[in-house]
C-alpha atoms as a PDB file:
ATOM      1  CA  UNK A   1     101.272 118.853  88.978  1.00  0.00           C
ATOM      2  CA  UNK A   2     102.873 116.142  87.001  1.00  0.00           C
ATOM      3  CA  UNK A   3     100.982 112.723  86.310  1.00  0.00           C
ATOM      4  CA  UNK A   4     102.735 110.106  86.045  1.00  0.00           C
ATOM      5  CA  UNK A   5     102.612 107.654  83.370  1.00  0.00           C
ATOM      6  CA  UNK A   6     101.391 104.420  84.014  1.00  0.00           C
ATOM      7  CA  UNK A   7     104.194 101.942  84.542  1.00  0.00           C
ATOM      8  CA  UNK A   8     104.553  97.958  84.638  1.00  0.00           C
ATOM      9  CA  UNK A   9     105.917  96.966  87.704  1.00  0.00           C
ATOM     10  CA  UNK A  10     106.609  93.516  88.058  1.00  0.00           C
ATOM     11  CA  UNK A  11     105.874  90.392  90.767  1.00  0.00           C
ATOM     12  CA  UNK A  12     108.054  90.239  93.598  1.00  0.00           C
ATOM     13  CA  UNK A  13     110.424  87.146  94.063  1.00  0.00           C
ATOM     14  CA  UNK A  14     110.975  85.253  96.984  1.00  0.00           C
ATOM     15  CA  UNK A  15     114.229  86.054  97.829  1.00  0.00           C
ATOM     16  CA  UNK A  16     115.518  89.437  99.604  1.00  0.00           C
ATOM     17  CA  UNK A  17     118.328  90.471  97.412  1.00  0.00           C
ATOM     18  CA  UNK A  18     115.234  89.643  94.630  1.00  0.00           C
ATOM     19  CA  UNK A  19     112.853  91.775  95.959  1.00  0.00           C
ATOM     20  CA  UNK A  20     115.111  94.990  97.136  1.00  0.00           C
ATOM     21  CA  UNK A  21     116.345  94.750  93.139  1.00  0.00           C
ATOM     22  CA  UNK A  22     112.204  95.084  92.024  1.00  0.00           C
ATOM     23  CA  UNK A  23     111.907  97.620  94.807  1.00  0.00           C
ATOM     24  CA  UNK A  24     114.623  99.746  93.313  1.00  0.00           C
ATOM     25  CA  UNK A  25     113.741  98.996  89.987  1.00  0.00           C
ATOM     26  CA  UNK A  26     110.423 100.064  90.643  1.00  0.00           C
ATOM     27  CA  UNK A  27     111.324 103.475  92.303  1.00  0.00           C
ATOM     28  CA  UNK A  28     113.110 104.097  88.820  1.00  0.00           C
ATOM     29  CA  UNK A  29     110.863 103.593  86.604  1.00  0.00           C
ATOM     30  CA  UNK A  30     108.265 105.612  89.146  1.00  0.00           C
ATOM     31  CA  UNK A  31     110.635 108.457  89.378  1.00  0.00           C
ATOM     32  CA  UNK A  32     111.401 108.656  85.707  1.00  0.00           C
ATOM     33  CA  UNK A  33     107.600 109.081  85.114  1.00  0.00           C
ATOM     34  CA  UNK A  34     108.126 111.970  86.936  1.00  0.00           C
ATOM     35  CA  UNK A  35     111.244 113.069  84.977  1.00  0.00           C
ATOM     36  CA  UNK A  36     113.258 112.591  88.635  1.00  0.00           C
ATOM     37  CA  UNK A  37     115.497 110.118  89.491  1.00  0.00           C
ATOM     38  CA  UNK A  38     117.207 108.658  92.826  1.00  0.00           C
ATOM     39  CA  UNK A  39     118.439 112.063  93.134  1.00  0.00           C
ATOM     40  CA  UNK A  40     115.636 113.349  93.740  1.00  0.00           C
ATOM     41  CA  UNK A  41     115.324 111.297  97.033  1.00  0.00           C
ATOM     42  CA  UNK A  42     115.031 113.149 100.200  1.00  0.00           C
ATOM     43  CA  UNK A  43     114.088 110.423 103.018  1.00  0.00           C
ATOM     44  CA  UNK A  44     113.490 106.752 102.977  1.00  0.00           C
ATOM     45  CA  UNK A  45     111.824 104.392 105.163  1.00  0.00           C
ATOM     46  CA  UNK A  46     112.492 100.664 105.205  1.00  0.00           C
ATOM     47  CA  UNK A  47     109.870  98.321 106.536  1.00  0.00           C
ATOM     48  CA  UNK A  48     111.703  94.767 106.805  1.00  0.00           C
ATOM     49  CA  UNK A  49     109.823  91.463 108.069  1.00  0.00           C
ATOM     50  CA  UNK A  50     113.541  90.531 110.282  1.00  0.00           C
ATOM     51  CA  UNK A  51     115.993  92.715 111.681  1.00  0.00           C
ATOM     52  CA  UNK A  52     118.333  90.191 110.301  1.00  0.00           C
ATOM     53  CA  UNK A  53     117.445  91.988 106.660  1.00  0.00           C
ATOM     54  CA  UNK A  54     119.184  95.945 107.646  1.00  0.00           C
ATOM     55  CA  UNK A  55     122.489  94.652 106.636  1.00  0.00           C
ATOM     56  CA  UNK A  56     121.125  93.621 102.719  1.00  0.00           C
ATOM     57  CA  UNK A  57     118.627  96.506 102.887  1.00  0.00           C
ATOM     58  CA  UNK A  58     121.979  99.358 103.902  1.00  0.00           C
ATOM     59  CA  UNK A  59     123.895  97.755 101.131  1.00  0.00           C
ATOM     60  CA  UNK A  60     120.825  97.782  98.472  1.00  0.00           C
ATOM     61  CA  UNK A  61     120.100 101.081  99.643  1.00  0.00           C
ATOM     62  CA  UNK A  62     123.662 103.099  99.440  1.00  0.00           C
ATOM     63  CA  UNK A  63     124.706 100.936  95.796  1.00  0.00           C
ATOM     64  CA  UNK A  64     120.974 102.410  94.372  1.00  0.00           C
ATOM     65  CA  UNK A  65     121.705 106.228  95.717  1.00  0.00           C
ATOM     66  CA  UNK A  66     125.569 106.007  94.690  1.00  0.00           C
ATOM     67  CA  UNK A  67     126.465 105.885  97.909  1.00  0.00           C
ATOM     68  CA  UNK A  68     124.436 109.273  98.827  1.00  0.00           C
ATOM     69  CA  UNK A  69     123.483 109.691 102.546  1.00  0.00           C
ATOM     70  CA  UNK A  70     120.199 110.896 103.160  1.00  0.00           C
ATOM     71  CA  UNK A  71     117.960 110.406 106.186  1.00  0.00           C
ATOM     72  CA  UNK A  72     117.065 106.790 106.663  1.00  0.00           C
ATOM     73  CA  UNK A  73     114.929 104.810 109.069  1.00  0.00           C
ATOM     74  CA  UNK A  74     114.301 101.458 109.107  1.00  0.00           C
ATOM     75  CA  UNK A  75     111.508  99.249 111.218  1.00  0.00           C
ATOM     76  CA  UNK A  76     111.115  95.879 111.995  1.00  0.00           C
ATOM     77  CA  UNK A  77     107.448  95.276 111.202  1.00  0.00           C
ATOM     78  CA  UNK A  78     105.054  92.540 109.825  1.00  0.00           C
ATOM     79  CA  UNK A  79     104.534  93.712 106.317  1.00  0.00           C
ATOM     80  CA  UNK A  80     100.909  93.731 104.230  1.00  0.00           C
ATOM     81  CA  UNK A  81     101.411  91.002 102.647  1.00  0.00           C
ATOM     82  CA  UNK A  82     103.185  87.788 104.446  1.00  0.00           C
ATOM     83  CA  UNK A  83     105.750  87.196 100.987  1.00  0.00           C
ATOM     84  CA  UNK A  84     107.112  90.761 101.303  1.00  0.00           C
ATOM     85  CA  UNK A  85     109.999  90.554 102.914  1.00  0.00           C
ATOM     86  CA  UNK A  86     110.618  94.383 102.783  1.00  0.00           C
ATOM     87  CA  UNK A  87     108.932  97.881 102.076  1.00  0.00           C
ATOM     88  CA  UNK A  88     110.457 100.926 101.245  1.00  0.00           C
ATOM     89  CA  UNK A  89     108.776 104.373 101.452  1.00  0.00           C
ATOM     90  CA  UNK A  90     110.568 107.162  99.647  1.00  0.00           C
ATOM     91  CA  UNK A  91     110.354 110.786  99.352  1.00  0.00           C
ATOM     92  CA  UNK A  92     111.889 112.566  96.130  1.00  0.00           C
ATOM     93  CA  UNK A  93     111.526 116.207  95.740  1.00  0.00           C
ATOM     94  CA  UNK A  94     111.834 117.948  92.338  1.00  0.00           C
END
């Protein structure tokens, strides 16, 4: 088992486009702590506050995997915390 290092993540903005660019940032850096990268991404989940967000979260989604299809589900949902806009739940396999 790998352990990852510890790694600075950031605040979230207030703004979609501003959070799906932490989100993606933050898978990253999370994957490169565990020497993978977006690659290494097997399944997604997106958890978005509107439905009106898909369209923003698709397009965030395919220019961070180089255009890479891989399964992908996304839910309309309240999220934890009433500023997050969106969630994203990933699974990378070495």
């Amino acid at each position: 088992m790998r352990l990852l290092r510890q790694v600075k993540l950031g605040r979230t903005g207030p703004t979609l486009d501003e959070q799906l660019t932490l989100i993606w940032n933050n898978l990253r850096a999370i994957l490169a702590s565990a020497e993978m990268t977006v690659d290494n991404i097997v399944r997604l989940t997106s958890y978005l506050r509107d439905a009106s967000f898909v369209e923003a979260d698709q397009s965030a989604r395919l220019a961070a995997l180089g255009g890479r299809a891989i399964p992908t589900t996304a839910i309309v949902a309240q999220t934890l915390h009433e500023d997050w806009l969106v969630e994203i739940e990933v699974i990378a396999a070495a």
